[in-house]
PDB file of N, CA and C in Angstrom:
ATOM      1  N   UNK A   1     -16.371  11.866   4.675  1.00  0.00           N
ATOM      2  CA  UNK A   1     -15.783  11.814   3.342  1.00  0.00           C
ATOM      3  C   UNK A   1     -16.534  10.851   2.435  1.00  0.00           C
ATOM      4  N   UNK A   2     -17.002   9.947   3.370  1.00  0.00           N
ATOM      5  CA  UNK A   2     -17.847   8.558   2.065  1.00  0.00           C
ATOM      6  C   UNK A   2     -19.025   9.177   1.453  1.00  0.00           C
ATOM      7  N   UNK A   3     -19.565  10.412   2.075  1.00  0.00           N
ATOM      8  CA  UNK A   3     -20.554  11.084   1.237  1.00  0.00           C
ATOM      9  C   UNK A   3     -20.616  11.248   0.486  1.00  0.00           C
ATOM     10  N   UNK A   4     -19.097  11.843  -0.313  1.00  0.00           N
ATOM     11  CA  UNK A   4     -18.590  12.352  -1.418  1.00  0.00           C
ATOM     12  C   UNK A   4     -18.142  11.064  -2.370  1.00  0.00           C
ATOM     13  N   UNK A   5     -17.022  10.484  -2.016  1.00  0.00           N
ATOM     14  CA  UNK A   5     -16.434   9.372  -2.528  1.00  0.00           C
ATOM     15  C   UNK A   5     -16.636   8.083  -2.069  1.00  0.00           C
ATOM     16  N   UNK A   6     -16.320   7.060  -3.015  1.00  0.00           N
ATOM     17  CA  UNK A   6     -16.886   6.056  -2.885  1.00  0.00           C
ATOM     18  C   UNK A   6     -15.901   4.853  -1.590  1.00  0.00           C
ATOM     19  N   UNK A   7     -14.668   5.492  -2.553  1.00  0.00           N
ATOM     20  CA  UNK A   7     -13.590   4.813  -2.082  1.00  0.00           C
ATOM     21  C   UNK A   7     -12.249   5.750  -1.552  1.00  0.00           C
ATOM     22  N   UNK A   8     -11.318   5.595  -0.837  1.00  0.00           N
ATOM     23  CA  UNK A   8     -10.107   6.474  -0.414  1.00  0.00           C
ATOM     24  C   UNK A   8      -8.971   5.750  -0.580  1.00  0.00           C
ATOM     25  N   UNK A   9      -7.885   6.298  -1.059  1.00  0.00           N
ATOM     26  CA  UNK A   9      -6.436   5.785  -1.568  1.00  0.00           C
ATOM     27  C   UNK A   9      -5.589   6.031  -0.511  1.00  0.00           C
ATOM     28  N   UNK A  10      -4.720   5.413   0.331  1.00  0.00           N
ATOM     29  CA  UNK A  10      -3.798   6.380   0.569  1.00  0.00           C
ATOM     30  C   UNK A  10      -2.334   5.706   0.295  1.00  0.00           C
ATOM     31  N   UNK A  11      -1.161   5.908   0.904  1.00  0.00           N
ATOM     32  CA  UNK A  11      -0.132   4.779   1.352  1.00  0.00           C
ATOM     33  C   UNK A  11      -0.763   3.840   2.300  1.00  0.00           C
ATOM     34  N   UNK A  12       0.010   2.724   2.459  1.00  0.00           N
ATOM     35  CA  UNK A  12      -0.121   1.311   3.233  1.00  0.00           C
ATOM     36  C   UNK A  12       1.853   1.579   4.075  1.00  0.00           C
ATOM     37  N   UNK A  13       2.327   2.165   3.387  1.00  0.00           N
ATOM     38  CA  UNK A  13       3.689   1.901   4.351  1.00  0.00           C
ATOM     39  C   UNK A  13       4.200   3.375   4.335  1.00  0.00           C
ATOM     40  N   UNK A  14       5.464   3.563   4.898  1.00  0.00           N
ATOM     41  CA  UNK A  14       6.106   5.070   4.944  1.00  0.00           C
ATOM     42  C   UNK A  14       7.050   4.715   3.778  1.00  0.00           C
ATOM     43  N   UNK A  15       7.119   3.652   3.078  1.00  0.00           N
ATOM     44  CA  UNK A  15       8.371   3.701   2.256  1.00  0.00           C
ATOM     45  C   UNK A  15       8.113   2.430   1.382  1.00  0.00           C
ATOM     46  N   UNK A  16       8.829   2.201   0.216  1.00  0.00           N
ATOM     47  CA  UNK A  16       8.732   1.038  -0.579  1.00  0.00           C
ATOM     48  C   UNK A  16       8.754  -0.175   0.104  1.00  0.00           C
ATOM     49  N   UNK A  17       8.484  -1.717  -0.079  1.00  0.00           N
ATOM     50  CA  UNK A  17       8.465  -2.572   0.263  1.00  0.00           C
ATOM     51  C   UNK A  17       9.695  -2.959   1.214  1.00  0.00           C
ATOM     52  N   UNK A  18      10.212  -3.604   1.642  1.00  0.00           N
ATOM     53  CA  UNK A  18      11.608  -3.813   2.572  1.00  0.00           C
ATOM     54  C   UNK A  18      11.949  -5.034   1.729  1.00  0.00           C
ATOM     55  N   UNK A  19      13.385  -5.418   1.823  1.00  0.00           N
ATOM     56  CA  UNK A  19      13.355  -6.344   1.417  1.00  0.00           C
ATOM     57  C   UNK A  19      13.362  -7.468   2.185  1.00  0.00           C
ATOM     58  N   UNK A  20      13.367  -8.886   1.889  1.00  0.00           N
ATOM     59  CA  UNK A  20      13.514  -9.934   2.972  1.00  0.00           C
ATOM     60  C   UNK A  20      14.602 -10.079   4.219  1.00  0.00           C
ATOM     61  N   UNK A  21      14.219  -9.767   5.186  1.00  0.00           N
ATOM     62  CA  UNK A  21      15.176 -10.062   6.559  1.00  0.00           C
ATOM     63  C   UNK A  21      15.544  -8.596   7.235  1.00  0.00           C
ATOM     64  N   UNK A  22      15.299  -7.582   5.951  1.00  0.00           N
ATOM     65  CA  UNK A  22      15.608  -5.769   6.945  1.00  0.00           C
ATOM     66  C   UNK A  22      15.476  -5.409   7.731  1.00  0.00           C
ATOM     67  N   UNK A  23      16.167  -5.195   8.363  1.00  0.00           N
ATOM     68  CA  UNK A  23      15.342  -5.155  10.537  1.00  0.00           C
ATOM     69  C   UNK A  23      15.112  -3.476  10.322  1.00  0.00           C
ATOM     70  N   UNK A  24      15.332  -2.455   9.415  1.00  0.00           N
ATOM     71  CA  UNK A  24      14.833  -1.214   9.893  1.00  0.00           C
ATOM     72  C   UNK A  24      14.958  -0.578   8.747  1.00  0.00           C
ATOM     73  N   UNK A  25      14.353   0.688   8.659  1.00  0.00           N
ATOM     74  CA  UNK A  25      13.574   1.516   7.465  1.00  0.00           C
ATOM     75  C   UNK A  25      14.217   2.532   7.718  1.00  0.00           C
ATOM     76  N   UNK A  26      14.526   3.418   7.114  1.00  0.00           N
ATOM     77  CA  UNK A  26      14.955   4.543   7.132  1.00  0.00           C
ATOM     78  C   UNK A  26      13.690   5.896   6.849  1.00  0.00           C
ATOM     79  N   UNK A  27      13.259   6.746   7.441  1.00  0.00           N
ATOM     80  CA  UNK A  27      12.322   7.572   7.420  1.00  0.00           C
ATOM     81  C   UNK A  27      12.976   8.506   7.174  1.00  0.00           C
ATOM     82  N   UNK A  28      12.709   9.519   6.578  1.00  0.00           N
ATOM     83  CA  UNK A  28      13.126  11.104   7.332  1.00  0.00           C
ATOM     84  C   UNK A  28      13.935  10.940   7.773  1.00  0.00           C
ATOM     85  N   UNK A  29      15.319  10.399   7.109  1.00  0.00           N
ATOM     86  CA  UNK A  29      16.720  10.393   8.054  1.00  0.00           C
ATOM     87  C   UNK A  29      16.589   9.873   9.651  1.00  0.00           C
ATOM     88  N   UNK A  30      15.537   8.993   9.643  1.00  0.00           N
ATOM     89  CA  UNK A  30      15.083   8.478  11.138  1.00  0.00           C
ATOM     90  C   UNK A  30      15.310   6.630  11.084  1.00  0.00           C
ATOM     91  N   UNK A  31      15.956   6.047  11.547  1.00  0.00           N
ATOM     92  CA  UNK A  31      16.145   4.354  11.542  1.00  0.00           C
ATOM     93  C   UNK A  31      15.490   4.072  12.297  1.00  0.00           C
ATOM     94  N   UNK A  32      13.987   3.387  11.700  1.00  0.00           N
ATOM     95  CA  UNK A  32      13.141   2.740  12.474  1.00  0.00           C
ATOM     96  C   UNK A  32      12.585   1.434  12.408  1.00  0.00           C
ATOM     97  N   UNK A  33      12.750   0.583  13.501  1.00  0.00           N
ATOM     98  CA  UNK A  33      12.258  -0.782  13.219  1.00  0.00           C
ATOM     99  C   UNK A  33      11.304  -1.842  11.882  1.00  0.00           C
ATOM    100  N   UNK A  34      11.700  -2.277  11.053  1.00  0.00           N
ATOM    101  CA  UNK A  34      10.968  -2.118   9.881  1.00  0.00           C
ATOM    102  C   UNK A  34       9.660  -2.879  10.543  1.00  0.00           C
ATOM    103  N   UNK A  35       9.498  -3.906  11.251  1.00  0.00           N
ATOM    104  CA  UNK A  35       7.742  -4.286  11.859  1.00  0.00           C
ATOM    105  C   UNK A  35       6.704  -2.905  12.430  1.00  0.00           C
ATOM    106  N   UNK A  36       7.533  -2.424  12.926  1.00  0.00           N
ATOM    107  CA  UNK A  36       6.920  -1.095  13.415  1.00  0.00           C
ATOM    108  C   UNK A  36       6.559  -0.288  12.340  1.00  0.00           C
ATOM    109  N   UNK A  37       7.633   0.221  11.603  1.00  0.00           N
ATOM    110  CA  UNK A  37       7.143   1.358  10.471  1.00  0.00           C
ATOM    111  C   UNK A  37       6.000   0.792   9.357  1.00  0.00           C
ATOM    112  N   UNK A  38       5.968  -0.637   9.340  1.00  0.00           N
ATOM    113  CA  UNK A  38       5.105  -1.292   8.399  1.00  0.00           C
ATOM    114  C   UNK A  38       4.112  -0.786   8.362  1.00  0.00           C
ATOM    115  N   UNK A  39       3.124  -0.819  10.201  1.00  0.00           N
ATOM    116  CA  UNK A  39       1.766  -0.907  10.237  1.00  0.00           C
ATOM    117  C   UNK A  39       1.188   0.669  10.413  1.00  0.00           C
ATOM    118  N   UNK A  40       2.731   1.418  10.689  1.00  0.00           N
ATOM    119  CA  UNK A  40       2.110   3.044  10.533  1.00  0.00           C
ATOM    120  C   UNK A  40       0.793   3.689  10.138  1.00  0.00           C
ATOM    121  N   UNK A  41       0.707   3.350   8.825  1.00  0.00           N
ATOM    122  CA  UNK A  41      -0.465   4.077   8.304  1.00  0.00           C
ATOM    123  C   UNK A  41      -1.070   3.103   8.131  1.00  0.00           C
ATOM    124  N   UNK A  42      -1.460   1.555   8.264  1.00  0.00           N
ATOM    125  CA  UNK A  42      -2.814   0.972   8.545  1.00  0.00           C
ATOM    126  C   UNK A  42      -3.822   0.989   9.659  1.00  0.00           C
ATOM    127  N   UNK A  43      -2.421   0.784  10.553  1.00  0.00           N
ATOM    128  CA  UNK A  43      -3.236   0.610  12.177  1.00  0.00           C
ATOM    129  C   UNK A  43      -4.401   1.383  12.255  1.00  0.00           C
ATOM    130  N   UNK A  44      -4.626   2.793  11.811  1.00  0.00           N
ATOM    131  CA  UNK A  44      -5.189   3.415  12.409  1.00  0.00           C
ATOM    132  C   UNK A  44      -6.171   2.970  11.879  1.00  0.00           C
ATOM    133  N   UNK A  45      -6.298   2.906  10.710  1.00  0.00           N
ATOM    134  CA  UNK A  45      -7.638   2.462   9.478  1.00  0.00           C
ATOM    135  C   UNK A  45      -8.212   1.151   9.967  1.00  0.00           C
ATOM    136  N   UNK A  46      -7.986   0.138  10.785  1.00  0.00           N
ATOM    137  CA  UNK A  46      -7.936  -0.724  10.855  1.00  0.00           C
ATOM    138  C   UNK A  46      -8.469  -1.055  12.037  1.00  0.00           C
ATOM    139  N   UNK A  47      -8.024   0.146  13.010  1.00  0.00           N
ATOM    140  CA  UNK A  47      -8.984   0.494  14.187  1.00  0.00           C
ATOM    141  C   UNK A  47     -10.144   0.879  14.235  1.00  0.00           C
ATOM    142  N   UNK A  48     -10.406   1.199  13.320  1.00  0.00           N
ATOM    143  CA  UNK A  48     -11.482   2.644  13.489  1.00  0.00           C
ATOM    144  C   UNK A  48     -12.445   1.105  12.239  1.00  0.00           C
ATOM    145  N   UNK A  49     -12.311   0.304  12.290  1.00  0.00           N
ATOM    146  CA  UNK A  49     -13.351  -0.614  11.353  1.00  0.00           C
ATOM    147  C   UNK A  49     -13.719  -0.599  10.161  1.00  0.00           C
ATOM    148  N   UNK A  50     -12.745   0.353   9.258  1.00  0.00           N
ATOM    149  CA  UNK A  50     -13.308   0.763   7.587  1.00  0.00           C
ATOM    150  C   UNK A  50     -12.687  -0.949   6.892  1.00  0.00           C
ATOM    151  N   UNK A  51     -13.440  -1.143   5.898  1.00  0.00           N
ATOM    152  CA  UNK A  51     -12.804  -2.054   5.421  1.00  0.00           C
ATOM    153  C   UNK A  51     -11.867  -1.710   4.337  1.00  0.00           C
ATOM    154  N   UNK A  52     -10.756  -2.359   3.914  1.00  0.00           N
ATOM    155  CA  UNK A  52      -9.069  -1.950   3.452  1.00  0.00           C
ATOM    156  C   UNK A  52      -8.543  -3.098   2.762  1.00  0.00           C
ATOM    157  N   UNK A  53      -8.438  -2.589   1.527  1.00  0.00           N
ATOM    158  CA  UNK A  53      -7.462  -3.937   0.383  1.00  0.00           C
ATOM    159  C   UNK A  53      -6.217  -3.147   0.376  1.00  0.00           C
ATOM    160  N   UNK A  54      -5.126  -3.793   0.385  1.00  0.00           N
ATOM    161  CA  UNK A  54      -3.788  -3.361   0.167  1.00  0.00           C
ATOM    162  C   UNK A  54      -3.151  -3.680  -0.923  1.00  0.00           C
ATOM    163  N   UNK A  55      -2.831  -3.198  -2.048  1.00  0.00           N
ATOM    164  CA  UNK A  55      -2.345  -3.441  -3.165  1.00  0.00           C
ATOM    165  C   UNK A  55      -0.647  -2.621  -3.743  1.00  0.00           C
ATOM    166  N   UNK A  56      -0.074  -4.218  -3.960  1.00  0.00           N
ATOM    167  CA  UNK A  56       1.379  -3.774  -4.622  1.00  0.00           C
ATOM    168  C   UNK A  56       1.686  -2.764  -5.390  1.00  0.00           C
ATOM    169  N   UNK A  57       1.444  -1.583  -5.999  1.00  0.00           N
ATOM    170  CA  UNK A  57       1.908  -0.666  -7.062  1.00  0.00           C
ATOM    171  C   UNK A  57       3.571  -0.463  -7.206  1.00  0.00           C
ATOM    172  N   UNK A  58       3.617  -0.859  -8.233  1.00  0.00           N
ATOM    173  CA  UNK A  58       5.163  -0.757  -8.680  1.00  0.00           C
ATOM    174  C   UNK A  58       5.564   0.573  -9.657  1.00  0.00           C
ATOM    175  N   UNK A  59       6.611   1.114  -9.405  1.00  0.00           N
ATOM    176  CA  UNK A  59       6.724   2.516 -10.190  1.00  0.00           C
ATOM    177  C   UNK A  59       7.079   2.018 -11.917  1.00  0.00           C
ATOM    178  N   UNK A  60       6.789   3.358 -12.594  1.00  0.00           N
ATOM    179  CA  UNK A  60       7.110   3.700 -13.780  1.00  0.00           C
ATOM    180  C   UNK A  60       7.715   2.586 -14.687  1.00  0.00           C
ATOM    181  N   UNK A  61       7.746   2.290 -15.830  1.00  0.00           N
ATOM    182  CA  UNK A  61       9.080   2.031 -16.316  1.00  0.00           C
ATOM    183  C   UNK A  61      10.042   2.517 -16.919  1.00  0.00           C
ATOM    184  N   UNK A  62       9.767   3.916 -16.650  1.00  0.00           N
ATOM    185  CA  UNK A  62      10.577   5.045 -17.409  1.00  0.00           C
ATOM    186  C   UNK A  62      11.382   5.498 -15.227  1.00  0.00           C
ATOM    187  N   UNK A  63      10.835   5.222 -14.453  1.00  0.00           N
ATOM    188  CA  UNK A  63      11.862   5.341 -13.409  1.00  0.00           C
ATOM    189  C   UNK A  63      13.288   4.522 -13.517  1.00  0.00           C
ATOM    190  N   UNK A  64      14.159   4.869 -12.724  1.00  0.00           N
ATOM    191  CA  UNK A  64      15.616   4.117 -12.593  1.00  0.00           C
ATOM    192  C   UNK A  64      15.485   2.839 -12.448  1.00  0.00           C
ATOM    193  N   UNK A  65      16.309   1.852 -12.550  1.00  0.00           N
ATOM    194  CA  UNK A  65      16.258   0.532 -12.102  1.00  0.00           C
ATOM    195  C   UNK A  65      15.964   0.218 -10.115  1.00  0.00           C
ATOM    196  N   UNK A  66      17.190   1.222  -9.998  1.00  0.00           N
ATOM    197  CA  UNK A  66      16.909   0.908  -8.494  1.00  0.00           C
ATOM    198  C   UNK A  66      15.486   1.274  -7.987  1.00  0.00           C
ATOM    199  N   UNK A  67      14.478   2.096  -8.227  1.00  0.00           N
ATOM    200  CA  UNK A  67      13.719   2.752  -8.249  1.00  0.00           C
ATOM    201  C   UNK A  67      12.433   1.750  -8.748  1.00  0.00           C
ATOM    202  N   UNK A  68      12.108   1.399  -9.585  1.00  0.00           N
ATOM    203  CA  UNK A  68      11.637   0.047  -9.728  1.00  0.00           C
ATOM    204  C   UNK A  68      11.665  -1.594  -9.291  1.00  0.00           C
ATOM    205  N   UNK A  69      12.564  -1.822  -8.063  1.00  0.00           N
ATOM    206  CA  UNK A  69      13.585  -2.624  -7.414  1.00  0.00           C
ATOM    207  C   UNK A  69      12.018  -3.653  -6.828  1.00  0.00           C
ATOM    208  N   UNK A  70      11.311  -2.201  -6.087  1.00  0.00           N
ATOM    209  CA  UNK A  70      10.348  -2.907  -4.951  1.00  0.00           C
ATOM    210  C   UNK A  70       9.277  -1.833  -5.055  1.00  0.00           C
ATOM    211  N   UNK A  71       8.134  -2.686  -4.841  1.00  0.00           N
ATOM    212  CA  UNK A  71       6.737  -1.691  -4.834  1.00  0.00           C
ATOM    213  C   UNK A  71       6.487  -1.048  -3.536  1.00  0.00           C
ATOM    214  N   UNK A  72       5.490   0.177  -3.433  1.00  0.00           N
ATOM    215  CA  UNK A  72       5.032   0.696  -2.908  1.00  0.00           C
ATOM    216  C   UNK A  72       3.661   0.477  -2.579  1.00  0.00           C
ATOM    217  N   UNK A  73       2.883   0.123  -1.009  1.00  0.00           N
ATOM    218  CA  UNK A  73       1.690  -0.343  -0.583  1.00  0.00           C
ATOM    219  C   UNK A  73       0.511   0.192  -0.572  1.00  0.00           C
ATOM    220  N   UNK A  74      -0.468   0.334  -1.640  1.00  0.00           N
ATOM    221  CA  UNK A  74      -1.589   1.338  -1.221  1.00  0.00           C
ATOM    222  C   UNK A  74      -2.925   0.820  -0.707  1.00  0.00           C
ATOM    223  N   UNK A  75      -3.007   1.651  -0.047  1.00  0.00           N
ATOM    224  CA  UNK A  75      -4.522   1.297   0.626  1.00  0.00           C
ATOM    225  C   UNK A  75      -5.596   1.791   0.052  1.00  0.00           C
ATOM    226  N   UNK A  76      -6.611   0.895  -0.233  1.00  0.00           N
ATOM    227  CA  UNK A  76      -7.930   0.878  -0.729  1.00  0.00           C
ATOM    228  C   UNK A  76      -8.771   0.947   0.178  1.00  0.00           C
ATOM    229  N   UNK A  77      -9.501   2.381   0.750  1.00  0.00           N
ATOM    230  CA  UNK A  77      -9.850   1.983   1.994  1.00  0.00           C
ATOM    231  C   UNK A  77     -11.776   2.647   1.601  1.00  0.00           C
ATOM    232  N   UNK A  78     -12.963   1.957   2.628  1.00  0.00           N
ATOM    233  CA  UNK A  78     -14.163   2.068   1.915  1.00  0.00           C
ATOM    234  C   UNK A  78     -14.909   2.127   3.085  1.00  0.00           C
ATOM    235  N   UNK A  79     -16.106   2.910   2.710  1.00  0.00           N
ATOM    236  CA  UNK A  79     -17.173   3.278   3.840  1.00  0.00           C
ATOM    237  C   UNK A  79     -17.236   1.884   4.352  1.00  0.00           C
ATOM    238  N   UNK A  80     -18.053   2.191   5.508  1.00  0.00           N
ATOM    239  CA  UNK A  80     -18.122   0.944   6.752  1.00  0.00           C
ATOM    240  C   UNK A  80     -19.326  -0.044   5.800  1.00  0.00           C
ATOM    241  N   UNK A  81     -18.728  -1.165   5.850  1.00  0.00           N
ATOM    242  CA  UNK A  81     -19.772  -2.709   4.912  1.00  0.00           C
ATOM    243  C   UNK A  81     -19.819  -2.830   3.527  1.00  0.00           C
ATOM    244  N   UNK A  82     -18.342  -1.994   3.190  1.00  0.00           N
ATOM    245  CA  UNK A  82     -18.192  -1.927   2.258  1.00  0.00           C
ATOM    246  C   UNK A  82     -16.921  -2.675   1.231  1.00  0.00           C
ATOM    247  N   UNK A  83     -16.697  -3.740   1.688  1.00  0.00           N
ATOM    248  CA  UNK A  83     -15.302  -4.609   0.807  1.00  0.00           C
ATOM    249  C   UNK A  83     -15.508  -4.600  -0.335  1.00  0.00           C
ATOM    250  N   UNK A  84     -17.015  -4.769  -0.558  1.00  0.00           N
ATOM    251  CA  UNK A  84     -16.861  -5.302  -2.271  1.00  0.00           C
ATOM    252  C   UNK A  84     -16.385  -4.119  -3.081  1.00  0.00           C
ATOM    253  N   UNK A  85     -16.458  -2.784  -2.547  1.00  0.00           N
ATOM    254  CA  UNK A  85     -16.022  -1.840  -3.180  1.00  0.00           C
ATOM    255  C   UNK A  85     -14.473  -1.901  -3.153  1.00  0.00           C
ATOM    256  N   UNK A  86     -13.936  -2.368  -2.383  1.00  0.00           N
ATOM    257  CA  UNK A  86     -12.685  -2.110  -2.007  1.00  0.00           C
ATOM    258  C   UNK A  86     -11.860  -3.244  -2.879  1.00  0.00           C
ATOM    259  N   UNK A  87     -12.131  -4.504  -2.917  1.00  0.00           N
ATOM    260  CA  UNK A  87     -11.789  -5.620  -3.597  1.00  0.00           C
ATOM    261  C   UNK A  87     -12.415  -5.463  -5.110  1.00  0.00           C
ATOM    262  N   UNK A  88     -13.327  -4.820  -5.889  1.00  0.00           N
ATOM    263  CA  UNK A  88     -13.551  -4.409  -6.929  1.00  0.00           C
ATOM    264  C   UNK A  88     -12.374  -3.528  -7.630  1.00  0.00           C
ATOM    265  N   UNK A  89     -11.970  -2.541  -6.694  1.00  0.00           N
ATOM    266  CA  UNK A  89     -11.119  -1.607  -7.135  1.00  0.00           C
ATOM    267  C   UNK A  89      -9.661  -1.858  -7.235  1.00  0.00           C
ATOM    268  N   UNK A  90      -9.829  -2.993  -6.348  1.00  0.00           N
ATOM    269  CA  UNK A  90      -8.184  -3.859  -6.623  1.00  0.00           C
ATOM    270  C   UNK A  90      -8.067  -4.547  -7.802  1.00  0.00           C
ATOM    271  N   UNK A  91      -9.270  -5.057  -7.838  1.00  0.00           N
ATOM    272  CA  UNK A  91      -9.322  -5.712  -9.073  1.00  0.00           C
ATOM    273  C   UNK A  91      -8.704  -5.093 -10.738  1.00  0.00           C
ATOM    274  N   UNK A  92      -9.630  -3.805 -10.264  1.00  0.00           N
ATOM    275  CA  UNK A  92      -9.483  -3.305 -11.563  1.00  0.00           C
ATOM    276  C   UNK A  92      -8.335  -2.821 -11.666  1.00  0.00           C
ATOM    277  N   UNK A  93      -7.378  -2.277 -10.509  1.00  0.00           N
ATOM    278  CA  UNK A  93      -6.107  -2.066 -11.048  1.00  0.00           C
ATOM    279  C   UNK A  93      -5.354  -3.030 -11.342  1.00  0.00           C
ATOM    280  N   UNK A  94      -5.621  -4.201 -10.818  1.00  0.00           N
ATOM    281  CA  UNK A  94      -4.822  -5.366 -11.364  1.00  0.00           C
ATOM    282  C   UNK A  94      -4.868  -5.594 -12.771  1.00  0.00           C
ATOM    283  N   UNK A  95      -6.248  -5.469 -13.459  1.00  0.00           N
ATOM    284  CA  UNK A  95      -6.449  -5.649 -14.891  1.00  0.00           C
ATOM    285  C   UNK A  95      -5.936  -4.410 -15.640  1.00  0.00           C
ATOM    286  N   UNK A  96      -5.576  -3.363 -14.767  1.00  0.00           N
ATOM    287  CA  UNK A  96      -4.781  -2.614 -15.796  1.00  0.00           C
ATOM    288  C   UNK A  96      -3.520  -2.683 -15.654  1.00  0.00           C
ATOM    289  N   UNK A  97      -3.019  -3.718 -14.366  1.00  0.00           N
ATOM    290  CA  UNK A  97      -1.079  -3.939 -14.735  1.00  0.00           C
ATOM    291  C   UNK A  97      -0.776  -2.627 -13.677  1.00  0.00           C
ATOM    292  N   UNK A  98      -1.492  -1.935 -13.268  1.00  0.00           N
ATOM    293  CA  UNK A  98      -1.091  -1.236 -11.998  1.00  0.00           C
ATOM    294  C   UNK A  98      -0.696  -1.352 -10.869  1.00  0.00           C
ATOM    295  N   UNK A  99      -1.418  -2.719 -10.191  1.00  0.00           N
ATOM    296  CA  UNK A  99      -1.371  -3.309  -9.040  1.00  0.00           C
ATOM    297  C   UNK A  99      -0.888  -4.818  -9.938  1.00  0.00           C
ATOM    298  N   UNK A 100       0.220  -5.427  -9.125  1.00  0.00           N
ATOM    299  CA  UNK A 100       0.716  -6.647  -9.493  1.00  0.00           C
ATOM    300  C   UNK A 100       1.575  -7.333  -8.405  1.00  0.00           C
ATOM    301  N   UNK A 101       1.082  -9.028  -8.744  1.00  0.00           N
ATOM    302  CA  UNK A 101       2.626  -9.453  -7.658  1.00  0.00           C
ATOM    303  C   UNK A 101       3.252  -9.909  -8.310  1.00  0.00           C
ATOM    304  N   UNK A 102       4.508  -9.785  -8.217  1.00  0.00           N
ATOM    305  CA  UNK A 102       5.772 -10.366  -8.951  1.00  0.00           C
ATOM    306  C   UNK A 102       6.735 -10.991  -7.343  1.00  0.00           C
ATOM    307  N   UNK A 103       7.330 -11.888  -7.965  1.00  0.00           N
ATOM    308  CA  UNK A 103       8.329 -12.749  -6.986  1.00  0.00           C
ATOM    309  C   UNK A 103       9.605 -11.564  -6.655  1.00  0.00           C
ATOM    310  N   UNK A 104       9.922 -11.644  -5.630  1.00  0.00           N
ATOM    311  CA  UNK A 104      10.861 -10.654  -4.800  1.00  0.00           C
ATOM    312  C   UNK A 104      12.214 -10.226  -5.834  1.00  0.00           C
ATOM    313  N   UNK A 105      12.981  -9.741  -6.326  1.00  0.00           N
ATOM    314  CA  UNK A 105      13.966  -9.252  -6.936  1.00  0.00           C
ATOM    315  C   UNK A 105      15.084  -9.993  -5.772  1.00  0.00           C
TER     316      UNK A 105
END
């Protein structure tokens, strides 16, 4: 795929952020340990040696309140020796207010 593209997006979690102390996530009508469901979709990326920025994205402000509550984790993930691409691209969503940290709700 790095042939083509430079960089790959995907999720970082199965679900919005958890909040502080949640012992489990709800999937697919499935209650699963929230440490466990965390590393779902990194582990693998993470195995396999690509380098990976993880960045906060928070929804809409035209979504619901509850719905805006807690962000969603995406992965910035980049051919092999490649961070600066990956930490560039965080960057830049940060400067557009896409990617942000804000203190917990």
């Amino acid at each position: 795929m790095f042939e083509h593209f430079d960089l790959l997006i995907a999720a970082a979690a199965p679900s919005v952020a958890p909040r502080v102390g949640q012992e489990t996530l709800s999937i697919n009508g499935r209650s699963i340990p929230t440490k466990v469901g965390l590393g779902v979709l990194t582990q693998p990326i993470s195995c396999i040696g690509l380098p990976v920025c993880t960045v906060p994205v928070w929804p809409c402000e035209g979504d619901s309140a509850e719905e805006r509550a807690l962000p969603v984790g995406v992965q910035l993930i980049g051919a092999p020796w490649r961070e600066a691409t990956c930490l560039a691209a965080a960057r830049t969503l940060e400067q557009a207010g896409i990617a942000e940290i804000r203190a917990p709700p």
